[in-house]
PDB file of N, CA and C in Angstrom:
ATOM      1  N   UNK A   1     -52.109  81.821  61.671  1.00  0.00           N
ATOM      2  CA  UNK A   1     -52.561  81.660  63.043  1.00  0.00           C
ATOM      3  C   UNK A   1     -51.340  81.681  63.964  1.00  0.00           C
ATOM      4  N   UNK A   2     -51.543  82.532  65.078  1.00  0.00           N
ATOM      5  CA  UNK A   2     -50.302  82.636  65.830  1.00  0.00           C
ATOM      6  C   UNK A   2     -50.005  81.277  66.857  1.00  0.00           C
ATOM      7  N   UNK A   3     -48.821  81.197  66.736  1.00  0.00           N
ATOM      8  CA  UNK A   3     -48.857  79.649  67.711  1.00  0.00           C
ATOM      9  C   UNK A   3     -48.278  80.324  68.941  1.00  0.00           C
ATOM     10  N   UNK A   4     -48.989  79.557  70.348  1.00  0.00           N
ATOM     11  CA  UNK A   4     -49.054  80.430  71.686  1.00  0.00           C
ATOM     12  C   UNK A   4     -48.406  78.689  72.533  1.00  0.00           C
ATOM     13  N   UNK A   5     -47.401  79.355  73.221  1.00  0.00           N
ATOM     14  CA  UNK A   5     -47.348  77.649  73.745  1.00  0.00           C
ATOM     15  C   UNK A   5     -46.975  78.096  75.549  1.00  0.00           C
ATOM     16  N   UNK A   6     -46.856  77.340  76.391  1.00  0.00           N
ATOM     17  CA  UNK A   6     -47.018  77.084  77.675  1.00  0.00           C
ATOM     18  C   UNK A   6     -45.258  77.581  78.226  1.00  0.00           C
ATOM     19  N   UNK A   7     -45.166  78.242  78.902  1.00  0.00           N
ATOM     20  CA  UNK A   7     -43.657  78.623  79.419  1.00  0.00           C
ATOM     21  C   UNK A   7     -42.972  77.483  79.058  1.00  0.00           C
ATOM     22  N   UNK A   8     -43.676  76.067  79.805  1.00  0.00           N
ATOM     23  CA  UNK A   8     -42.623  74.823  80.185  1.00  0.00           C
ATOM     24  C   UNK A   8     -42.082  74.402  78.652  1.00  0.00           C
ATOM     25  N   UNK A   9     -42.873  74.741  77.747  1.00  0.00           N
ATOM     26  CA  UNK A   9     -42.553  74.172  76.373  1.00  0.00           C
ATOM     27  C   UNK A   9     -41.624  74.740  75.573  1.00  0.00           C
ATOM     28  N   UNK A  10     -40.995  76.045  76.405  1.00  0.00           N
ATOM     29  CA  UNK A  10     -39.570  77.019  76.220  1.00  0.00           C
ATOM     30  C   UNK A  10     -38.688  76.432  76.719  1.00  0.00           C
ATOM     31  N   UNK A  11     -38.635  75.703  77.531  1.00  0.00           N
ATOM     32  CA  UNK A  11     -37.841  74.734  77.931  1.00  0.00           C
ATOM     33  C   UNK A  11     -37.363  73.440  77.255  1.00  0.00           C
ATOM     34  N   UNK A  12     -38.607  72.953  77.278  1.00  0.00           N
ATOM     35  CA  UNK A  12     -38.516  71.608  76.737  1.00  0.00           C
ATOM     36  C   UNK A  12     -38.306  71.102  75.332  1.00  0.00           C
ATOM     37  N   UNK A  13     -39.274  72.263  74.387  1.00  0.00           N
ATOM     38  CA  UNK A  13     -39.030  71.927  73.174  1.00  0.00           C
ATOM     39  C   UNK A  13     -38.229  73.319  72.650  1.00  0.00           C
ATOM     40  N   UNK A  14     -37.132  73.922  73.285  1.00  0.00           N
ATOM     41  CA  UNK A  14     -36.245  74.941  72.903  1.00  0.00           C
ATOM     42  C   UNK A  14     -35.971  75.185  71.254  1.00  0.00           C
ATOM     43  N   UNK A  15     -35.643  73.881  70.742  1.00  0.00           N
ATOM     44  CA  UNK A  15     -35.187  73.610  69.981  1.00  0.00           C
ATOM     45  C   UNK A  15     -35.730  73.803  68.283  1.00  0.00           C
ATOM     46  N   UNK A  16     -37.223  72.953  69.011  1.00  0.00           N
ATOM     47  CA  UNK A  16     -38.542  73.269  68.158  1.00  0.00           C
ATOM     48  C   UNK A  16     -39.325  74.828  67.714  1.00  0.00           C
ATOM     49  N   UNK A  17     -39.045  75.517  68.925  1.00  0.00           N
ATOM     50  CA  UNK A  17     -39.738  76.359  68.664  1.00  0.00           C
ATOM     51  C   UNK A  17     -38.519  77.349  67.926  1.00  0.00           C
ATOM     52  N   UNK A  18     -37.635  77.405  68.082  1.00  0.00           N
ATOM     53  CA  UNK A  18     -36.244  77.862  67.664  1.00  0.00           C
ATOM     54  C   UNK A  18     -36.403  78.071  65.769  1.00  0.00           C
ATOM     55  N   UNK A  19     -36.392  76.897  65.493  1.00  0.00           N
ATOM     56  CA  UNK A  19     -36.372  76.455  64.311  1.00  0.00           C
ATOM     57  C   UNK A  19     -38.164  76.707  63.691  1.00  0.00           C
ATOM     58  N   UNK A  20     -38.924  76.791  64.467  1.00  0.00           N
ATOM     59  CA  UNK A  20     -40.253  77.407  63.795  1.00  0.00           C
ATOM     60  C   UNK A  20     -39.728  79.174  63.529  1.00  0.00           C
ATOM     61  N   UNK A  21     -39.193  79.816  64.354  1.00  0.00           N
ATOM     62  CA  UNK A  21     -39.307  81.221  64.217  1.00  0.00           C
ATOM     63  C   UNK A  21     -38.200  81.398  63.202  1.00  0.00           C
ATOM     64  N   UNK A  22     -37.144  80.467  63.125  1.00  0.00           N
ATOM     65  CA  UNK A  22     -36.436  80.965  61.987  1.00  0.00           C
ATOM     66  C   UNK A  22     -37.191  80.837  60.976  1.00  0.00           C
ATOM     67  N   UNK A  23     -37.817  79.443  60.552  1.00  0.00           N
ATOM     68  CA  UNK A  23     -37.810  78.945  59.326  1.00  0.00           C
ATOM     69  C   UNK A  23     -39.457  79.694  58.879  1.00  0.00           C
ATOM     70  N   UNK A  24     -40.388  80.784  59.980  1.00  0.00           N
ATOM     71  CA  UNK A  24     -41.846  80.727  59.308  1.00  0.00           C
ATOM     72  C   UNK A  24     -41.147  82.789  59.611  1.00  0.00           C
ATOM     73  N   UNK A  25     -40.428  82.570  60.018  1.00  0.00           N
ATOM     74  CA  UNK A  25     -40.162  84.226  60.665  1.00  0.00           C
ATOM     75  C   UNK A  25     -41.524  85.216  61.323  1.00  0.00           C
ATOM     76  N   UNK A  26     -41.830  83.882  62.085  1.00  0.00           N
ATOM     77  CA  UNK A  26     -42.982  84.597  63.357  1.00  0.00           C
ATOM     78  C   UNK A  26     -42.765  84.403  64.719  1.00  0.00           C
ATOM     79  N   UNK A  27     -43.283  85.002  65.265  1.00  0.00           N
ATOM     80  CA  UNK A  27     -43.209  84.924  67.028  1.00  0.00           C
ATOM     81  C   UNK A  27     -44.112  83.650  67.521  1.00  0.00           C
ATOM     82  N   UNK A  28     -43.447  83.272  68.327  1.00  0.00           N
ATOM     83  CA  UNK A  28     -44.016  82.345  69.059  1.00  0.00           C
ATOM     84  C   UNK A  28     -44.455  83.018  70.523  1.00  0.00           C
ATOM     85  N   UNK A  29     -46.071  82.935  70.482  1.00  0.00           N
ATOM     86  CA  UNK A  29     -46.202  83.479  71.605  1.00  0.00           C
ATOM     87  C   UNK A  29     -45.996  82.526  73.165  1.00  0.00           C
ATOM     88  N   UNK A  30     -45.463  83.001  74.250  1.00  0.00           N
ATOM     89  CA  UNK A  30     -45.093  82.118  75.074  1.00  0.00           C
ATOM     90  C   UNK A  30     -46.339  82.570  76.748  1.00  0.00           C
ATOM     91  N   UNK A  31     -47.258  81.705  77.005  1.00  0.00           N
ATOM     92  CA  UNK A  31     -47.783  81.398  77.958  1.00  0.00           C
ATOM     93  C   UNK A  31     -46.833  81.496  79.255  1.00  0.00           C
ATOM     94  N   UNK A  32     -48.198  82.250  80.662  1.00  0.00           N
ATOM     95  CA  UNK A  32     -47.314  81.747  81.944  1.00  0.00           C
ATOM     96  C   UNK A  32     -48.563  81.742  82.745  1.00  0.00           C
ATOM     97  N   UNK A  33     -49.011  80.631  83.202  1.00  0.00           N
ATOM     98  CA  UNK A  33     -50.615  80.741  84.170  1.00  0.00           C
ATOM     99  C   UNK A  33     -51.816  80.778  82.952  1.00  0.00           C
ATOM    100  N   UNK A  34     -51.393  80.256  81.922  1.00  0.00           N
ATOM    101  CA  UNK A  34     -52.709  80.696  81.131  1.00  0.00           C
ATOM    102  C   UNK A  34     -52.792  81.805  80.418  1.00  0.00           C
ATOM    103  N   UNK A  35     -51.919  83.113  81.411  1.00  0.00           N
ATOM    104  CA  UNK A  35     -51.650  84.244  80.415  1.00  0.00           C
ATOM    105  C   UNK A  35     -49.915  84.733  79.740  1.00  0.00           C
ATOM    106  N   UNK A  36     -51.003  85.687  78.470  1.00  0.00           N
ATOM    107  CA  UNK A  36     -49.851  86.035  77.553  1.00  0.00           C
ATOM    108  C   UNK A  36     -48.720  86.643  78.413  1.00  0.00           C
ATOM    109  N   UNK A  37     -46.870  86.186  78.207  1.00  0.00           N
ATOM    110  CA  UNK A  37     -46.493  86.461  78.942  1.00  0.00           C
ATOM    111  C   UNK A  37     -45.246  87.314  78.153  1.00  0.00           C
ATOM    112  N   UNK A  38     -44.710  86.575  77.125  1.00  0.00           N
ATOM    113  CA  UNK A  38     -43.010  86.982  76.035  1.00  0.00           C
ATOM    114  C   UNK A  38     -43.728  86.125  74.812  1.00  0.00           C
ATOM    115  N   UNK A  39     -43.010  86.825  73.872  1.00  0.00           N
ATOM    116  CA  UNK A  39     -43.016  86.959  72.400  1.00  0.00           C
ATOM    117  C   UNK A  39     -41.704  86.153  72.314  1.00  0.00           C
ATOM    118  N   UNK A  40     -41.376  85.103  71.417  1.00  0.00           N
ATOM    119  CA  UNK A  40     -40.176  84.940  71.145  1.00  0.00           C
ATOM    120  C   UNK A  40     -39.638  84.757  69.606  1.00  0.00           C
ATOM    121  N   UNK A  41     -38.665  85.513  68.809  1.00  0.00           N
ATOM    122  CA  UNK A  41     -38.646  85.346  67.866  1.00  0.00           C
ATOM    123  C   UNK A  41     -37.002  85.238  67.300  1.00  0.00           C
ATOM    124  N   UNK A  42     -37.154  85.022  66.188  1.00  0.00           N
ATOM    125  CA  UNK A  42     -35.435  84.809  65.302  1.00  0.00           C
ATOM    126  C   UNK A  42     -34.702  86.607  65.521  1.00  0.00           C
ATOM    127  N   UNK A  43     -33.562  86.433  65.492  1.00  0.00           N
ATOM    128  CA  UNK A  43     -32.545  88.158  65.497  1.00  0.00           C
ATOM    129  C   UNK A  43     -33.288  88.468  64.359  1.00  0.00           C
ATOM    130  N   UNK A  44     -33.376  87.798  63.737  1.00  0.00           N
ATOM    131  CA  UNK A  44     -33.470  88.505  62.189  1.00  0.00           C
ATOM    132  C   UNK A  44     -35.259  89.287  61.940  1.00  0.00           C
ATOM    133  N   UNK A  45     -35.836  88.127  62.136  1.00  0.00           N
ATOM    134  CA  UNK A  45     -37.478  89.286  62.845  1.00  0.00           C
ATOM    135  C   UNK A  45     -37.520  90.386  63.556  1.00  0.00           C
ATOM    136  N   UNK A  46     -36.811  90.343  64.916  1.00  0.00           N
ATOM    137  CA  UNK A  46     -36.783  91.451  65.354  1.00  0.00           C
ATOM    138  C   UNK A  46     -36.299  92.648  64.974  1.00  0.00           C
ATOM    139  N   UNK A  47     -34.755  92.326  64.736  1.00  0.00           N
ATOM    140  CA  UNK A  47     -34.057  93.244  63.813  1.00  0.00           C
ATOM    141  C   UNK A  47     -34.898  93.721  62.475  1.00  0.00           C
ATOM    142  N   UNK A  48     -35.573  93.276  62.149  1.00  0.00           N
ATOM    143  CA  UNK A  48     -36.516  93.969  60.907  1.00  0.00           C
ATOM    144  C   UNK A  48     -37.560  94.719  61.259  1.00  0.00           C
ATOM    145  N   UNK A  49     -38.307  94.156  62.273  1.00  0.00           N
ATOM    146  CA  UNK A  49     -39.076  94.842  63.135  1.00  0.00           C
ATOM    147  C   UNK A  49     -38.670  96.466  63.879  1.00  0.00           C
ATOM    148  N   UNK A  50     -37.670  96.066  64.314  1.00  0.00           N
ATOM    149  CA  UNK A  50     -36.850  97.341  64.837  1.00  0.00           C
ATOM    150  C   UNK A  50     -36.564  98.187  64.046  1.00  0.00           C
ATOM    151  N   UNK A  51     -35.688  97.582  62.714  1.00  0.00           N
ATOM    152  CA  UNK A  51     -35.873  98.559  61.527  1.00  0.00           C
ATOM    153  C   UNK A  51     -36.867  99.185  61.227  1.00  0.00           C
ATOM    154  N   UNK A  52     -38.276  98.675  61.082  1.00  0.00           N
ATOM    155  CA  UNK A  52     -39.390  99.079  60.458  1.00  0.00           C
ATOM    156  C   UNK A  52     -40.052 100.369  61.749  1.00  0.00           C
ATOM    157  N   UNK A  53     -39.732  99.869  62.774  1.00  0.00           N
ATOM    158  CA  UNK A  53     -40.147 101.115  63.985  1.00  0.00           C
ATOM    159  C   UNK A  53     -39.286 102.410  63.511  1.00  0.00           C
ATOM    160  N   UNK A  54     -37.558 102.140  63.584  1.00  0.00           N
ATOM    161  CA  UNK A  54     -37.286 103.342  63.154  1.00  0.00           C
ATOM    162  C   UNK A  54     -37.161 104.201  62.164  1.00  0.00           C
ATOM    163  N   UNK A  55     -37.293 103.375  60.792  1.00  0.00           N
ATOM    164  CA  UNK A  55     -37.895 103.941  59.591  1.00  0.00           C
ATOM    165  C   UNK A  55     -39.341 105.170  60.030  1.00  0.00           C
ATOM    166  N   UNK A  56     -40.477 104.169  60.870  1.00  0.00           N
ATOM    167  CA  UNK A  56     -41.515 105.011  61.053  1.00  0.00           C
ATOM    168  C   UNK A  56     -41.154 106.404  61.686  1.00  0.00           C
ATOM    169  N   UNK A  57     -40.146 106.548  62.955  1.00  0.00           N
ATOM    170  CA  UNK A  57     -40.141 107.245  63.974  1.00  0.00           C
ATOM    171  C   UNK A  57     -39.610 108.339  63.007  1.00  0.00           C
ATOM    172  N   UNK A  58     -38.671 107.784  62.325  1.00  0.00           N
ATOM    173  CA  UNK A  58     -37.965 108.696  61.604  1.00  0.00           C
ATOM    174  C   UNK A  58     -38.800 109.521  60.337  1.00  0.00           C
ATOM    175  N   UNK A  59     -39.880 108.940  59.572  1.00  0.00           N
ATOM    176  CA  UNK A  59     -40.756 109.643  58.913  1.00  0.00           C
ATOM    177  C   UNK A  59     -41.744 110.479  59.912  1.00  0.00           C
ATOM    178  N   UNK A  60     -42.004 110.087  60.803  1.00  0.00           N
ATOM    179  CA  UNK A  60     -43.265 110.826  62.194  1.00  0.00           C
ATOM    180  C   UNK A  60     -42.486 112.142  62.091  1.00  0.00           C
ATOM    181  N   UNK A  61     -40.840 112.077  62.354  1.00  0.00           N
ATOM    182  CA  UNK A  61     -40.099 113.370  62.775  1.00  0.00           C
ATOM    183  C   UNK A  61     -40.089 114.346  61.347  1.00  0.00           C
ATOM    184  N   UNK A  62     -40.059 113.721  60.079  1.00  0.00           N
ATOM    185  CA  UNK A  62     -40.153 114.596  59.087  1.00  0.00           C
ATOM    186  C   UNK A  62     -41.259 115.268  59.135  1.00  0.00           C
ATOM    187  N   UNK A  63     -42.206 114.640  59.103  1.00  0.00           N
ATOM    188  CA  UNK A  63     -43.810 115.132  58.550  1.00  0.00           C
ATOM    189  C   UNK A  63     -44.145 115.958  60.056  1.00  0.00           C
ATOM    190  N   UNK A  64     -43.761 116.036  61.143  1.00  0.00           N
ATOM    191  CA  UNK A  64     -43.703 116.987  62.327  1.00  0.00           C
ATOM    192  C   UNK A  64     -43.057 118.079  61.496  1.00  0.00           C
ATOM    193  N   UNK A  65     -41.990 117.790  61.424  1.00  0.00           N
ATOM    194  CA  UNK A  65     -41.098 119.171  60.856  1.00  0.00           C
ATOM    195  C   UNK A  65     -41.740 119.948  59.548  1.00  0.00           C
ATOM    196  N   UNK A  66     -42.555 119.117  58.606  1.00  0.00           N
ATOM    197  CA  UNK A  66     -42.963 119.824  57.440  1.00  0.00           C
ATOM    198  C   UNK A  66     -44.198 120.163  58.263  1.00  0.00           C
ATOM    199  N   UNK A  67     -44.769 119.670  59.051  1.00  0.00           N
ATOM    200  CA  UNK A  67     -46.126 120.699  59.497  1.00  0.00           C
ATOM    201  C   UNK A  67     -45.647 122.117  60.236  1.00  0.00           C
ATOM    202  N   UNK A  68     -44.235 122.056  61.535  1.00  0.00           N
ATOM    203  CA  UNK A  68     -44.354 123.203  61.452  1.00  0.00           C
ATOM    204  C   UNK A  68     -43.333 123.972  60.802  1.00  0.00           C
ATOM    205  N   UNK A  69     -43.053 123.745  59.569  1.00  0.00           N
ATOM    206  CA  UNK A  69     -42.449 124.721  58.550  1.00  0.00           C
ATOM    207  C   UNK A  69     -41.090 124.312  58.792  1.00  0.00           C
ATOM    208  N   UNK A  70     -40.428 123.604  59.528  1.00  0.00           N
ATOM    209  CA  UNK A  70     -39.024 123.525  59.558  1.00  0.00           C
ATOM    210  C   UNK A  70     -38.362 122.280  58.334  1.00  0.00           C
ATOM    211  N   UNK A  71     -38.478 123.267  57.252  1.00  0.00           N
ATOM    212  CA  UNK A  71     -37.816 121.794  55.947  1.00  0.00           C
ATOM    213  C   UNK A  71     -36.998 122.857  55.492  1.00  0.00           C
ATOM    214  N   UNK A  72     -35.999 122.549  54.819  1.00  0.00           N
ATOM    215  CA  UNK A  72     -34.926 123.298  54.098  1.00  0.00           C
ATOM    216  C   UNK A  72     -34.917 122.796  52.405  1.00  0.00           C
ATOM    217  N   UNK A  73     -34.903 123.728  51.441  1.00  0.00           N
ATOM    218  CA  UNK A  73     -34.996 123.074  50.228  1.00  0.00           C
ATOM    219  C   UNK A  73     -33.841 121.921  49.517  1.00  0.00           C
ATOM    220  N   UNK A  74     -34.197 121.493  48.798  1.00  0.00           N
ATOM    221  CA  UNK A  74     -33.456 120.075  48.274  1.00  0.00           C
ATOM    222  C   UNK A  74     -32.286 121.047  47.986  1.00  0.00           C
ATOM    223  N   UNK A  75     -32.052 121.918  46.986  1.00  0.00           N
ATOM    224  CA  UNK A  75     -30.809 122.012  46.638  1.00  0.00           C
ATOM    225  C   UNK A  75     -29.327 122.775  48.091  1.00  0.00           C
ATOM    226  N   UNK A  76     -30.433 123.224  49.035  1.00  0.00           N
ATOM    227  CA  UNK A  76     -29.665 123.203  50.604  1.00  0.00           C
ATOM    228  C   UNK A  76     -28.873 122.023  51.031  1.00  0.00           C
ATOM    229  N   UNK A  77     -30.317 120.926  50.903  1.00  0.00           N
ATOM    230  CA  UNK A  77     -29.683 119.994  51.650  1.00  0.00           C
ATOM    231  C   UNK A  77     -28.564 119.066  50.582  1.00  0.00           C
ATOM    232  N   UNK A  78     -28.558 119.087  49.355  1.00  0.00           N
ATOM    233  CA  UNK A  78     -27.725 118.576  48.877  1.00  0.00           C
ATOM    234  C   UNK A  78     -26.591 119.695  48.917  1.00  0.00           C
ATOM    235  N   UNK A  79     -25.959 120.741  48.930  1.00  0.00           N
ATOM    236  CA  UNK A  79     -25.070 121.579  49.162  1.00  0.00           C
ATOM    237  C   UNK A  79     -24.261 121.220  50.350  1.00  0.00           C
ATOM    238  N   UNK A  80     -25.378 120.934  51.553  1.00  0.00           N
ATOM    239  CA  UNK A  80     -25.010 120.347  52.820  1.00  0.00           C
ATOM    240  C   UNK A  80     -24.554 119.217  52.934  1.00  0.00           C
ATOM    241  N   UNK A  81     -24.839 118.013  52.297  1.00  0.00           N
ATOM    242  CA  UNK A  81     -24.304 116.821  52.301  1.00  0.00           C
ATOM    243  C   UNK A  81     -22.904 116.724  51.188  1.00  0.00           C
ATOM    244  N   UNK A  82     -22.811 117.504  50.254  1.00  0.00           N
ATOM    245  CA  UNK A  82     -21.758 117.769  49.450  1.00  0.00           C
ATOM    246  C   UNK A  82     -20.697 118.451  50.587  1.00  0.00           C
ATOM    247  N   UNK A  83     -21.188 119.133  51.029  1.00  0.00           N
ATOM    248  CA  UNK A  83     -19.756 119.776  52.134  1.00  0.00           C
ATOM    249  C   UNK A  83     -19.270 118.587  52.821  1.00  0.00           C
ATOM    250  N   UNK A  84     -20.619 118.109  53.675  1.00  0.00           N
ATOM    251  CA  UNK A  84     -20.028 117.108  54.563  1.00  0.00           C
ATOM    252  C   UNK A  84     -18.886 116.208  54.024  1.00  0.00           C
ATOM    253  N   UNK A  85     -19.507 115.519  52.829  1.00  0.00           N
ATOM    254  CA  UNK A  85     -18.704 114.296  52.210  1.00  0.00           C
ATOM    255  C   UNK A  85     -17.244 114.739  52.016  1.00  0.00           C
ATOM    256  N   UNK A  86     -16.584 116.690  51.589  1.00  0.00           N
ATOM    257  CA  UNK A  86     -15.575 116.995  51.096  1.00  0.00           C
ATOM    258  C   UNK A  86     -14.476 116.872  52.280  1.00  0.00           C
ATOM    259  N   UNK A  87     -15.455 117.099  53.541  1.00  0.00           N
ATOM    260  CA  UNK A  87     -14.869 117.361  54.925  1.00  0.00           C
ATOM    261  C   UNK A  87     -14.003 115.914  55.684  1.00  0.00           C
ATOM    262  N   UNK A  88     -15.062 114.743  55.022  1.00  0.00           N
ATOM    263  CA  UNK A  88     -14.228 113.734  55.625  1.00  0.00           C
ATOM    264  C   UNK A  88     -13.496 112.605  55.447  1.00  0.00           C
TER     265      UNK A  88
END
């Protein structure tokens, strides 16, 4: 269950909610007027999160490229990464 708490309680209990997002590695959702306003979470959630977006973005761009025909065969691209590595 997501825990949703009141702006003022970003303030007040800083500390608390700090130590929930490290220690459960979830967002604390943060209230302003009643409505949803910021997400707050540990570096380390987000940063995984972020990882996991660009993992996706980065498979979206393959499977674009294998639909319209732009893939090069394995033993290319290992030829290609063998050059690179000799180069630097």
């Amino acid at each position: 269950m997501p825990r949703i708490e009141p702006s003022s309680e970003l303030r007040n209990k800083y500390n608390e909610i700090a130590q929930f997002c490290r220690e459960y590695n979830e967002p604390v959702y943060i209230t302003k007027n009643g409505k949803g306003d910021l997400a707050v979470m540990s570096i380390e959630t987000f940063e995984r999160l972020v990882g996991k977006y660009e993992l996706h973005k980065l498979l979206d761009e393959g499977i674009n490229a294998m639909k319209k025909g732009n893939v090069n065969s394995f033993s290319k691209v290992v030829g290609d990464v063998k050059r690179n590595l000799k180069n630097e």
